[in-house]
C-alpha atoms as a PDB file:
ATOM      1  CA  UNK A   1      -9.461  12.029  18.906  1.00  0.00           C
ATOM      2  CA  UNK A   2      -7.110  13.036  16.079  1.00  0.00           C
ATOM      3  CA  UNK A   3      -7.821  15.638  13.959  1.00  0.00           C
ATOM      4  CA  UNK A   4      -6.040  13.697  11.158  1.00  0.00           C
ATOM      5  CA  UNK A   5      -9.275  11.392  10.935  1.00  0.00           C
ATOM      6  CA  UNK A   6     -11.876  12.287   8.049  1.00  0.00           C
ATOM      7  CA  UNK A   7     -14.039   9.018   7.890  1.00  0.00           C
ATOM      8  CA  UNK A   8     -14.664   6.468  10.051  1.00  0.00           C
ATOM      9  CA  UNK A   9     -15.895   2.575   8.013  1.00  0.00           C
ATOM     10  CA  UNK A  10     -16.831  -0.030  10.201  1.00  0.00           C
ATOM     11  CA  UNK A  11     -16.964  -3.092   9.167  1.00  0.00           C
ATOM     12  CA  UNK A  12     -19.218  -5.505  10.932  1.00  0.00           C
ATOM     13  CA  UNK A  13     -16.669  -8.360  10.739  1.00  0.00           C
ATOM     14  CA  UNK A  14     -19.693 -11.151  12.520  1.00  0.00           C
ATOM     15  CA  UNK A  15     -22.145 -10.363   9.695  1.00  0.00           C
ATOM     16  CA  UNK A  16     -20.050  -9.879   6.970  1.00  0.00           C
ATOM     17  CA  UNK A  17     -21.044  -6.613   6.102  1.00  0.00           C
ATOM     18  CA  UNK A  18     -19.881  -2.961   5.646  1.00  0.00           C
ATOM     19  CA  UNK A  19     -21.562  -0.039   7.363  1.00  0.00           C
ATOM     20  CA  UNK A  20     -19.973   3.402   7.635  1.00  0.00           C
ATOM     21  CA  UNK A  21     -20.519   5.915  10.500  1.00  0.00           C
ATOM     22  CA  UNK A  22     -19.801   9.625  10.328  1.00  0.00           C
ATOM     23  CA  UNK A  23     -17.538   9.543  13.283  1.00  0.00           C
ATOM     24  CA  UNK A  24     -13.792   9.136  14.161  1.00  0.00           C
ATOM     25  CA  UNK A  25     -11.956   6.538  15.322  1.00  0.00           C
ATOM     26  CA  UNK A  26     -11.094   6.698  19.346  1.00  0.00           C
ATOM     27  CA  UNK A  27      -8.020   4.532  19.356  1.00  0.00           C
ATOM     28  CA  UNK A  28      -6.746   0.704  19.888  1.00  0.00           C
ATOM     29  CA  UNK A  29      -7.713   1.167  23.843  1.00  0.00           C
ATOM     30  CA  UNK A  30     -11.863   0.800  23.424  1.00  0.00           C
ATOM     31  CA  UNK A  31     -13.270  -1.753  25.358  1.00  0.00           C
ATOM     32  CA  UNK A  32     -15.146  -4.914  23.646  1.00  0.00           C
ATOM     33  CA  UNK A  33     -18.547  -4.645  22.885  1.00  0.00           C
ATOM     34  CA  UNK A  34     -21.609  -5.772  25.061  1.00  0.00           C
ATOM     35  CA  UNK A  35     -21.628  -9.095  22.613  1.00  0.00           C
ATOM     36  CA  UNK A  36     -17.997  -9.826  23.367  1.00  0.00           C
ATOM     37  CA  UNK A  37     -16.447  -8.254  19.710  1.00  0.00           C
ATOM     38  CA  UNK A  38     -13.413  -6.710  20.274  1.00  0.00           C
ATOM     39  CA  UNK A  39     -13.265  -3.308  17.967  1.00  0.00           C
ATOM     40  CA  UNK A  40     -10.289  -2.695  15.784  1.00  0.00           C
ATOM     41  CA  UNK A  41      -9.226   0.449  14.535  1.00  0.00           C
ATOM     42  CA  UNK A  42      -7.081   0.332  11.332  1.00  0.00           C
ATOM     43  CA  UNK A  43      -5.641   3.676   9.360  1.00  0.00           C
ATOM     44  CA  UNK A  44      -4.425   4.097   6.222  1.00  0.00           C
ATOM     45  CA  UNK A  45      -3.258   7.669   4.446  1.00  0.00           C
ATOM     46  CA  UNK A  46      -6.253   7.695   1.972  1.00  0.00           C
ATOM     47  CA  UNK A  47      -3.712   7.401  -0.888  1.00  0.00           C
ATOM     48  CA  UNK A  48      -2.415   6.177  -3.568  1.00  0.00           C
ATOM     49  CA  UNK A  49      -5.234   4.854  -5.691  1.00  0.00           C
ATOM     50  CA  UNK A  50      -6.173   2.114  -6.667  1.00  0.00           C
ATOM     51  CA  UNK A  51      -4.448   0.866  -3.725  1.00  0.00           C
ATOM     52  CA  UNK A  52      -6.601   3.393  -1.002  1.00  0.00           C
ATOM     53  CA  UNK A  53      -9.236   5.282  -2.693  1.00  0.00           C
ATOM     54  CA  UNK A  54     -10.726   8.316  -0.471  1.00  0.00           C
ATOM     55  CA  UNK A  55     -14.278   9.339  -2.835  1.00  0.00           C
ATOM     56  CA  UNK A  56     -15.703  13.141  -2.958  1.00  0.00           C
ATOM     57  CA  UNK A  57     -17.832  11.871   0.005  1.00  0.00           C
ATOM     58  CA  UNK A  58     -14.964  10.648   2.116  1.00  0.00           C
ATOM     59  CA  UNK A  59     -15.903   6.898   1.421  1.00  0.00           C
ATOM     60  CA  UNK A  60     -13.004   4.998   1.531  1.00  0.00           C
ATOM     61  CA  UNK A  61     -12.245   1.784  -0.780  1.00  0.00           C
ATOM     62  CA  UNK A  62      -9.561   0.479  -2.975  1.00  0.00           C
ATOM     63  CA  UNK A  63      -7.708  -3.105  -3.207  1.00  0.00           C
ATOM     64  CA  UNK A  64      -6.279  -2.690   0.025  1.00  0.00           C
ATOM     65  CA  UNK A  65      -9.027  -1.512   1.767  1.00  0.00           C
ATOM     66  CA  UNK A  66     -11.032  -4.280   0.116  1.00  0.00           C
ATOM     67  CA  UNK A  67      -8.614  -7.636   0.842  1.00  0.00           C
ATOM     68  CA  UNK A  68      -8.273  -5.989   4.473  1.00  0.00           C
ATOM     69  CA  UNK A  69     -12.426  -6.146   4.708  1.00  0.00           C
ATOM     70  CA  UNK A  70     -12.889  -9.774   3.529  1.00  0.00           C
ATOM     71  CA  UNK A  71     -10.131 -10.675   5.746  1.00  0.00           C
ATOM     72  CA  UNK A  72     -12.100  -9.223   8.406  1.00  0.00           C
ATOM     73  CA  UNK A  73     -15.188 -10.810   7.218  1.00  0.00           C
ATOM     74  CA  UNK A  74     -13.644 -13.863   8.239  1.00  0.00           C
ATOM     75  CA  UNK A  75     -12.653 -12.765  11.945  1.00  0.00           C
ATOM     76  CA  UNK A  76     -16.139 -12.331  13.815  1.00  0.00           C
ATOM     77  CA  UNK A  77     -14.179 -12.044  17.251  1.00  0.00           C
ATOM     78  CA  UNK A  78     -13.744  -8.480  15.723  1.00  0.00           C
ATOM     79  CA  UNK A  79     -15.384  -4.929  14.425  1.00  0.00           C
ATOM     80  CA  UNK A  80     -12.947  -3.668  12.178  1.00  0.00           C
ATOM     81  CA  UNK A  81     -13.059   0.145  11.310  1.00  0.00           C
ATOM     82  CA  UNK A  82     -10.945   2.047   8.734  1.00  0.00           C
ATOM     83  CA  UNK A  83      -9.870   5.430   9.011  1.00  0.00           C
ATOM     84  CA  UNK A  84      -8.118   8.343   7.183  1.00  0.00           C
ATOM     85  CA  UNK A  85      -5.252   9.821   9.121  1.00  0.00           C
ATOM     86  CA  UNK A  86      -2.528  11.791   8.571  1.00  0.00           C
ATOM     87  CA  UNK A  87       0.230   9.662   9.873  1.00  0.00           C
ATOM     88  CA  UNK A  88      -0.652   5.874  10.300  1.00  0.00           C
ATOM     89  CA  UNK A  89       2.632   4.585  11.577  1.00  0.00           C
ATOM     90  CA  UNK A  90       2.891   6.923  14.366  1.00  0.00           C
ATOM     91  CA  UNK A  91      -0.661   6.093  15.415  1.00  0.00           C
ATOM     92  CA  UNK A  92       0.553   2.865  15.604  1.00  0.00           C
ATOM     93  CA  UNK A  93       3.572   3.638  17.586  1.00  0.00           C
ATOM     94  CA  UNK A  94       1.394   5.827  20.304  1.00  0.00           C
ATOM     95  CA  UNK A  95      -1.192   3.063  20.443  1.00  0.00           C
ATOM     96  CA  UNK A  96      -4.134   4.708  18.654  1.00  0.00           C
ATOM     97  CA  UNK A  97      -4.553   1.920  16.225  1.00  0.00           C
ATOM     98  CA  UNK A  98      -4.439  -1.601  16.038  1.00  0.00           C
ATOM     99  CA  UNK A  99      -2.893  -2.063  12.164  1.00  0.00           C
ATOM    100  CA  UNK A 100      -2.350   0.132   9.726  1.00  0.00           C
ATOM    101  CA  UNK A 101      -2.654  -0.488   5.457  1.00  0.00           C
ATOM    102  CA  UNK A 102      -0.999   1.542   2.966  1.00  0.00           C
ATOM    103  CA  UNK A 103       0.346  -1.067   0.632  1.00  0.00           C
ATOM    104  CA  UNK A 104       3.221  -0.941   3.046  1.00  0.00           C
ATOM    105  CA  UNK A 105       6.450  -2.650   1.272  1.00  0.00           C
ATOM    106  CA  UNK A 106       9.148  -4.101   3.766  1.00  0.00           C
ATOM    107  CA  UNK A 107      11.963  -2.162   4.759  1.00  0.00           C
ATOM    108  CA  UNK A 108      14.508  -2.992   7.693  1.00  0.00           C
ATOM    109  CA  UNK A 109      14.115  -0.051   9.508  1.00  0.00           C
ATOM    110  CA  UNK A 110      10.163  -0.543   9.577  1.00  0.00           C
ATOM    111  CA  UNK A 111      10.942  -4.553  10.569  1.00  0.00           C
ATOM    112  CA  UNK A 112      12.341  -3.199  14.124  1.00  0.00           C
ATOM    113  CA  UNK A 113       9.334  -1.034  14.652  1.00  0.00           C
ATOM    114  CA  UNK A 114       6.317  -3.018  13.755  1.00  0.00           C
ATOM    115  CA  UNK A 115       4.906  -6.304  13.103  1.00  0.00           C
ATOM    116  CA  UNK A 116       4.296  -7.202   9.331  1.00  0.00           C
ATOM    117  CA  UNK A 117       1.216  -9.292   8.282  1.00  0.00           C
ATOM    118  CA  UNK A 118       1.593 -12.081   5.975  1.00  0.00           C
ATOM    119  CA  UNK A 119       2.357 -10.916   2.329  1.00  0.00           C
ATOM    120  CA  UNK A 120      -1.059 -10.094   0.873  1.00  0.00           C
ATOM    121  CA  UNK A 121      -0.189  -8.789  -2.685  1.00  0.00           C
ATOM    122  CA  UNK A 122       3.334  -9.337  -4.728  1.00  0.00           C
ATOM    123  CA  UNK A 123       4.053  -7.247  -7.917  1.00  0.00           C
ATOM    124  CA  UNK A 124       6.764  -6.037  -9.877  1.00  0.00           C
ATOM    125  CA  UNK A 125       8.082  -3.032 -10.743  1.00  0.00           C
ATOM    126  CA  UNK A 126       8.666  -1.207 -14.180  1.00  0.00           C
ATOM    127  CA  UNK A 127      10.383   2.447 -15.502  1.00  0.00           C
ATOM    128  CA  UNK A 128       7.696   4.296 -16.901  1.00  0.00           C
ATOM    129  CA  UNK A 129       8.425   6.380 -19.273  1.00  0.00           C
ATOM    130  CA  UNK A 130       7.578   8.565 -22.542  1.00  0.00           C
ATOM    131  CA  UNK A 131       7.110   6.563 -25.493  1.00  0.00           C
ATOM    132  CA  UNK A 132       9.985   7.001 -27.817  1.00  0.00           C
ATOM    133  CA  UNK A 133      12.429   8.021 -24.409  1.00  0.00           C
ATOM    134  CA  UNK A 134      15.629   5.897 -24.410  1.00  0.00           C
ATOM    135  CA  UNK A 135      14.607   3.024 -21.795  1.00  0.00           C
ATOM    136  CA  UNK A 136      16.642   3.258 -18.367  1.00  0.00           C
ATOM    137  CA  UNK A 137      18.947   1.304 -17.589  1.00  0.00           C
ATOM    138  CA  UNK A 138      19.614   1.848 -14.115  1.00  0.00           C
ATOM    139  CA  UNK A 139      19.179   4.711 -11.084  1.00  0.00           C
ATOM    140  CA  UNK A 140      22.583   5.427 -11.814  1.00  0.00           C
ATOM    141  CA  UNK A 141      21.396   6.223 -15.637  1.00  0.00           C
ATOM    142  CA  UNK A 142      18.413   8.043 -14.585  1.00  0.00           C
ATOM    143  CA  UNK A 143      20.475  10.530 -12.176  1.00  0.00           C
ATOM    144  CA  UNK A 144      23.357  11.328 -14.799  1.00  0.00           C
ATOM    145  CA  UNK A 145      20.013  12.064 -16.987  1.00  0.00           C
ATOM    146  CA  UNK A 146      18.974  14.472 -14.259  1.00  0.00           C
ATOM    147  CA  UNK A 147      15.258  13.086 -14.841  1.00  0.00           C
ATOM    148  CA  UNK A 148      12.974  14.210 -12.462  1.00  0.00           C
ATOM    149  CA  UNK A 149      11.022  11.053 -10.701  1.00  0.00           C
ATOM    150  CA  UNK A 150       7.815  11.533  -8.659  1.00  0.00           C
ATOM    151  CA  UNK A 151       6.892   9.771  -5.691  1.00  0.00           C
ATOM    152  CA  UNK A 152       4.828   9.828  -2.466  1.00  0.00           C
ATOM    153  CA  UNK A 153       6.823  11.158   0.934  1.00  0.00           C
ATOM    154  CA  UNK A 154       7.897   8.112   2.730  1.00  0.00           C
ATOM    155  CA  UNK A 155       6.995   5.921   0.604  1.00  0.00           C
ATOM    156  CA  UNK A 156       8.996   2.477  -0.410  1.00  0.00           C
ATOM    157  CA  UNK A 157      10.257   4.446  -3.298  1.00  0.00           C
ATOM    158  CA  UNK A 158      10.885   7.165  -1.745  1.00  0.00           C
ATOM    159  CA  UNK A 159      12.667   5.901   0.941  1.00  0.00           C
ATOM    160  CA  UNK A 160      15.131   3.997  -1.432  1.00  0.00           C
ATOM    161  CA  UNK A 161      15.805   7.181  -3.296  1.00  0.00           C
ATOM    162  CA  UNK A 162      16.545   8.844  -0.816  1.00  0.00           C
ATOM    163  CA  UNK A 163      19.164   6.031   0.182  1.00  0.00           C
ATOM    164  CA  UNK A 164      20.951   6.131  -2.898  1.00  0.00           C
ATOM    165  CA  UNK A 165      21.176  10.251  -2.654  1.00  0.00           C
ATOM    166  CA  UNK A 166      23.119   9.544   0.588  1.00  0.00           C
ATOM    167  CA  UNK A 167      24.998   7.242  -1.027  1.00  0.00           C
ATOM    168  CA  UNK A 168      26.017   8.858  -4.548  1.00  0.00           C
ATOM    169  CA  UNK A 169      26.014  12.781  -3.598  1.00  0.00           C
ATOM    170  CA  UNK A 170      27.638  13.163  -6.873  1.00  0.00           C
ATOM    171  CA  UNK A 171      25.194  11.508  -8.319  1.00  0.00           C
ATOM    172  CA  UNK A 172      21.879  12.487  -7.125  1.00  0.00           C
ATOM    173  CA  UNK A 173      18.324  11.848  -8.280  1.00  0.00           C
ATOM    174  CA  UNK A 174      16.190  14.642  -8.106  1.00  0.00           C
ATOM    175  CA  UNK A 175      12.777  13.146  -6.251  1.00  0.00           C
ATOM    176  CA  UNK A 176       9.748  15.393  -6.341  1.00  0.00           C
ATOM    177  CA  UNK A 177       7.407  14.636  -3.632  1.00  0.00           C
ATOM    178  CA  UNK A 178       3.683  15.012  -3.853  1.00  0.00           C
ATOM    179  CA  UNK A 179       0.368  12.423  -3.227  1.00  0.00           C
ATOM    180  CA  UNK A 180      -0.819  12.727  -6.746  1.00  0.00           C
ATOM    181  CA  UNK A 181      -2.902   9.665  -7.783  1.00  0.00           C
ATOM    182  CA  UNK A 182      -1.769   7.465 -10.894  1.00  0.00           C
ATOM    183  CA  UNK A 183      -4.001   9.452 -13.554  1.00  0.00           C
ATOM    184  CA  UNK A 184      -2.049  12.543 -12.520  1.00  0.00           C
ATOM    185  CA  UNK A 185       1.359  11.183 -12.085  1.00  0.00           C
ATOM    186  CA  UNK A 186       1.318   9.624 -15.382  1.00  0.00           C
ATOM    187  CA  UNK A 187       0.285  12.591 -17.155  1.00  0.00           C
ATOM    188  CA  UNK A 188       3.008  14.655 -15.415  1.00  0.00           C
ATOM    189  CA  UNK A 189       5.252  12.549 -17.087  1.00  0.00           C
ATOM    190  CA  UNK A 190       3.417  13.253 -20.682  1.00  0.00           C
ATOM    191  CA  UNK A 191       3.838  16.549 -19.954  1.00  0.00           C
ATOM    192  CA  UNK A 192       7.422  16.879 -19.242  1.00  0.00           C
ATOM    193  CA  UNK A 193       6.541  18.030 -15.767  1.00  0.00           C
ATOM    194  CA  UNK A 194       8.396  14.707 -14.549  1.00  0.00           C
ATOM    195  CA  UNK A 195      10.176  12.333 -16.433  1.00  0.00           C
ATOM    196  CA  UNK A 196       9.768   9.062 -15.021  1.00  0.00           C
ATOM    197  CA  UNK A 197       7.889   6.576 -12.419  1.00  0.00           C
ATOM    198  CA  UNK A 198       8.723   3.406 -10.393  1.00  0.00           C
ATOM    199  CA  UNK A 199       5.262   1.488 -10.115  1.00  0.00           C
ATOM    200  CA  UNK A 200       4.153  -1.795 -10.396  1.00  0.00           C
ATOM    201  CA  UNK A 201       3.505  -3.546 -13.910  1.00  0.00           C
ATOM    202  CA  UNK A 202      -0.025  -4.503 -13.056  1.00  0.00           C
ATOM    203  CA  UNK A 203      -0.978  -1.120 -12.371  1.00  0.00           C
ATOM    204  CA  UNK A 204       0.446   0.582 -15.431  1.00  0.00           C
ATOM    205  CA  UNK A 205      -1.076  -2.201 -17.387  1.00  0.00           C
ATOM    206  CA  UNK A 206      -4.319  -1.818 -16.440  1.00  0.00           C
ATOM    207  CA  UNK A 207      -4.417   1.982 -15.994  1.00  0.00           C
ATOM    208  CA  UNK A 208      -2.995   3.568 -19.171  1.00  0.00           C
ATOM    209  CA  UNK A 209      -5.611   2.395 -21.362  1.00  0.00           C
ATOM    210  CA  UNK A 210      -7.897   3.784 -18.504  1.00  0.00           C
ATOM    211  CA  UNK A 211      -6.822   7.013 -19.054  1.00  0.00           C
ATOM    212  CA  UNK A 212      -5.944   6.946 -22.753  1.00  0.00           C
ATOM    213  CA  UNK A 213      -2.688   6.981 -22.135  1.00  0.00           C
ATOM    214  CA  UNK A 214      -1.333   4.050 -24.582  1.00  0.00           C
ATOM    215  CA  UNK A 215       0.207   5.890 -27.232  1.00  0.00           C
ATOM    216  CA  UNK A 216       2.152   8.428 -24.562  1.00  0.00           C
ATOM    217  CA  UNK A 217       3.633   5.835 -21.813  1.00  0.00           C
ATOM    218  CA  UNK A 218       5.411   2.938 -21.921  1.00  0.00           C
ATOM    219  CA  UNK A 219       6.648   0.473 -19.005  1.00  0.00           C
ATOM    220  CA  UNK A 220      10.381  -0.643 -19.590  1.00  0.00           C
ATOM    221  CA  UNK A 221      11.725  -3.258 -17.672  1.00  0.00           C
ATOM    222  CA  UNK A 222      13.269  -2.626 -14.208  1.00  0.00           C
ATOM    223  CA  UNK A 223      16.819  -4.019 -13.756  1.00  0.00           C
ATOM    224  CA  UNK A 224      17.471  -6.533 -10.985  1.00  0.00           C
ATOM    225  CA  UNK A 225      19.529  -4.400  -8.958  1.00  0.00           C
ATOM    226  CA  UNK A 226      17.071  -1.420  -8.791  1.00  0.00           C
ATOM    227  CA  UNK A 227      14.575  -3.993  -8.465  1.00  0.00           C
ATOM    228  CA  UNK A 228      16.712  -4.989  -5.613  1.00  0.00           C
ATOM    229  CA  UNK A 229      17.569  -1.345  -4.245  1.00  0.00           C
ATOM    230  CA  UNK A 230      13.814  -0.707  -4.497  1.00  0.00           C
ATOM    231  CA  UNK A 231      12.024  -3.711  -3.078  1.00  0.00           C
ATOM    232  CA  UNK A 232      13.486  -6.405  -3.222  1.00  0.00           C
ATOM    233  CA  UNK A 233      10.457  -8.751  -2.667  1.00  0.00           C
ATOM    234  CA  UNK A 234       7.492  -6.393  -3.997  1.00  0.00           C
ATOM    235  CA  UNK A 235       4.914  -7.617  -1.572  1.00  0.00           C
ATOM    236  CA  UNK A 236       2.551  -5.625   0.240  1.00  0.00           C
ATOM    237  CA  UNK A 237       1.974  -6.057   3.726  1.00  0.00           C
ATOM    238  CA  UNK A 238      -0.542  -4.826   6.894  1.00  0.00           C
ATOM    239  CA  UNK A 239       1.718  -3.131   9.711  1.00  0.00           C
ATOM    240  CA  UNK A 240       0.927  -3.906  13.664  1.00  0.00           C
ATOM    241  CA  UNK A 241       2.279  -2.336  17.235  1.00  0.00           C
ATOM    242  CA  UNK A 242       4.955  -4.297  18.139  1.00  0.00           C
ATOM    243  CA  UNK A 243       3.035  -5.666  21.851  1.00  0.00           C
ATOM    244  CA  UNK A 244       1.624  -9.059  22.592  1.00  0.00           C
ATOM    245  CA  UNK A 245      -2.008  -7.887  21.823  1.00  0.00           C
ATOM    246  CA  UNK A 246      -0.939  -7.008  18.628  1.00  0.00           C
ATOM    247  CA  UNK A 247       0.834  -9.908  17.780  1.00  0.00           C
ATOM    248  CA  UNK A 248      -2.419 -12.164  18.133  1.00  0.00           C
ATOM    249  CA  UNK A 249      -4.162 -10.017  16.303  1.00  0.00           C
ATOM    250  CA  UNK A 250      -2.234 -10.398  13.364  1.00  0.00           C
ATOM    251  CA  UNK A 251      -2.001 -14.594  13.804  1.00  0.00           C
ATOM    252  CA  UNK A 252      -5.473 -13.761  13.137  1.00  0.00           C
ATOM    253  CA  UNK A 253      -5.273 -11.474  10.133  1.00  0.00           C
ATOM    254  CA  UNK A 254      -2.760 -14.147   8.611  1.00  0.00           C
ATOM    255  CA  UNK A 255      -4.940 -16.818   8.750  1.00  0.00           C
ATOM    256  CA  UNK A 256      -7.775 -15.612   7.603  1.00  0.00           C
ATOM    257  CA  UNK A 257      -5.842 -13.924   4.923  1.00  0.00           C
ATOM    258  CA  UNK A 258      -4.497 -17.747   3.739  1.00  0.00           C
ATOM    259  CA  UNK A 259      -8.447 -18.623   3.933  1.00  0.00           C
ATOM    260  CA  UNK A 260      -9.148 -15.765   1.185  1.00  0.00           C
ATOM    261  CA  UNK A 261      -6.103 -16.776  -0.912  1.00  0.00           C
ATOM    262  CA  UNK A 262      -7.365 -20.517  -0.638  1.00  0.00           C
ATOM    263  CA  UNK A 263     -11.456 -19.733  -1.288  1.00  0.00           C
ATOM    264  CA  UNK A 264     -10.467 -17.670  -4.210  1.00  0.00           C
ATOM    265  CA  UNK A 265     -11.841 -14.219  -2.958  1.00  0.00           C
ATOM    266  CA  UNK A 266      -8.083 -12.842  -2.786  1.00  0.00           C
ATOM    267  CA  UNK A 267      -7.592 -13.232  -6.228  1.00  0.00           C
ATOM    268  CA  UNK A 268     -11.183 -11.986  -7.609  1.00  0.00           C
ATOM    269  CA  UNK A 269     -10.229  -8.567  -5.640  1.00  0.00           C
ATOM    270  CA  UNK A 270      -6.883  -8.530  -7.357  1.00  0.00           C
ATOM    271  CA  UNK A 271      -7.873  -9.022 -10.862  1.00  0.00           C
ATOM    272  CA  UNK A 272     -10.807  -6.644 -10.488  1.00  0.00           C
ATOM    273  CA  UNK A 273      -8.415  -4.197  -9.698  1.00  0.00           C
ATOM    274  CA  UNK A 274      -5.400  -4.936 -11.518  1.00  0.00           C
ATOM    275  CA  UNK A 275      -6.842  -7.372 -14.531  1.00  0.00           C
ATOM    276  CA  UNK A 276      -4.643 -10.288 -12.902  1.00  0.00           C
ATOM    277  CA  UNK A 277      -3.827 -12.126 -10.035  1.00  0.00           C
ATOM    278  CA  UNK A 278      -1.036 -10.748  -8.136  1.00  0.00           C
ATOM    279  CA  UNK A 279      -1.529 -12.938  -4.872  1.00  0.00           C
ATOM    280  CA  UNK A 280       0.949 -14.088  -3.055  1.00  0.00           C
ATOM    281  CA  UNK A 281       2.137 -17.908  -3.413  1.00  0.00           C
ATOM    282  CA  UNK A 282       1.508 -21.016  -1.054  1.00  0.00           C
ATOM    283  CA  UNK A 283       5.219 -20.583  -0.107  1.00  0.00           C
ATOM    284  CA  UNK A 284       5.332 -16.691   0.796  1.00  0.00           C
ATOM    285  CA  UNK A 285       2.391 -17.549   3.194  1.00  0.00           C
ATOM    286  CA  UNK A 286       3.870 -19.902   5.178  1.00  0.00           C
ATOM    287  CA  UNK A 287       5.974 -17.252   7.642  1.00  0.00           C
ATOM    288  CA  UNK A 288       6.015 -13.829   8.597  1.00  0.00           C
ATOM    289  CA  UNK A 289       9.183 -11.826   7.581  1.00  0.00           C
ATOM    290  CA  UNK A 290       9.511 -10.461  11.361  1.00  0.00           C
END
């Protein structure tokens, strides 16, 4: 078992409901059930919030976790359990799990490793910034300002910075790396600690006033070609082994994912968590991207 794990939900996909066991996950290999259910094991990083939430009782929730349990509450072929590990994607790679969420954006290098779900989220991105601070206009801009910009290691964002480092040595960004939540993050940048963020527009909306942060942060518009740089489609995606067993499972993910977009219960999940509906259209659902 890996020592990685902290909490082990199971989600009892053929009654609908959640139930949570104080044990850890023991990989994609277990055998079905003596009722025929096939068990799933899915792992996510346990942050950022509200995206993965990981409570001071190990609990773990958040709009991920969430649209990834009504999915499965569509999918009684299957027990679906959610853990906390320290590296998803290479639990995926050595065949300890069977999908992994972390609002995963799509990058290239990920396409040739894994399958990607179905889109189940799309967003947008914004600078945000001090109130009063001269609005970017650019990563160029933002690295002659030498502002410091905090994101999570291996991350989309982080990723991409890290790109454009290679590519502009003369020009670097300075990243700082940590797994601060939002609340945190944003009031690094209040006080001076950092100077900026990349995150989506729903969540900055819908989380400054949370944390009475209105009158310190502001979200500028992103540019199109850091928009581009950065994610250029600004979905969020589940992440599968790249094997045949894998690949029905996530035929099956994606269409019960299309059933929650088309019964509404995609959309209630989003707007309870972001005060709007950032679901995916008709058209996005229609292929996978590898």
């Amino acid at each position: 078992m890996r020592k990685g794990i902290i909490k082990r939900i199971t989600v009892l996909a053929a009654a609908a409901a959640l139930s949570i066991t104080g044990f850890a996950g023991c990989g994609k290999d277990e055998e079905s059930n003596a009722s025929g259910v096939k068990k799933i094991t899915a792992a996510t990083s346990g942050s950022p919030a509200p995206y993965v939430v990981v409570d001071e009782n190990n609990n773990i929730s958040g709009s991920d976790v969430e649209i990834l349990k009504a999915i499965f509450a569509k999918l009684p072929q299957y027990e679906l359990e959610i853990i906390k590990s320290d590296d998803p994607l290479t639990g995926l790679t050595s065949g300890l799990y069977n999908l992994a969420v972390n609002n995963y954006a799509w990058r290239d290098e990920r396409g040739e490793l894994y399958y990607y779900s179905l889109p189940y989220k799309s967003g947008y991105d914004v600078y945000i910034q001090r109130v009063g601070d001269e609005p970017l206009t650019g990563l160029q801009d933002l690295a002659d300002r030498h502002y410091k910009i905090e994101v999570g290691a291996g991350s989309n964002k982080a990723l991409a910075l890290e790109h454009w480092n290679e590519e502009n040595p003369d020009h670097p960004i300075e990243i700082v790396y940590s797994e601060s939540n939002f609340q945190i993050k944003f009031q690094n940048i209040v006080d001076g600690k950092t100077d900026v963020a990349i995150d989506d527009g729903p969540i900055l909306d819908t989380l400054i006033g949370r944390f009475g942060l209105e009158n310190d942060l502001a979200g500028n518009p992103i540019d199109a070609a850091t928009q581009e740089f950065i994610s250029p489609t600004n979905y969020s995606y589940f992440l599968f082994p790249k094997d045949s067993e894998a690949a029905a499972l996530r035929e099956d993910v994606d269409k019960a994912l299309k059933e929650i977009k088309a019964d509404g219960t995609l959309a209630e999940i989003l707007i309870r968590y972001f005060g709007t509906d950032t679901s995916p259209s008709e058209e996005d659902l229609v292929k996978t991207k590898n």
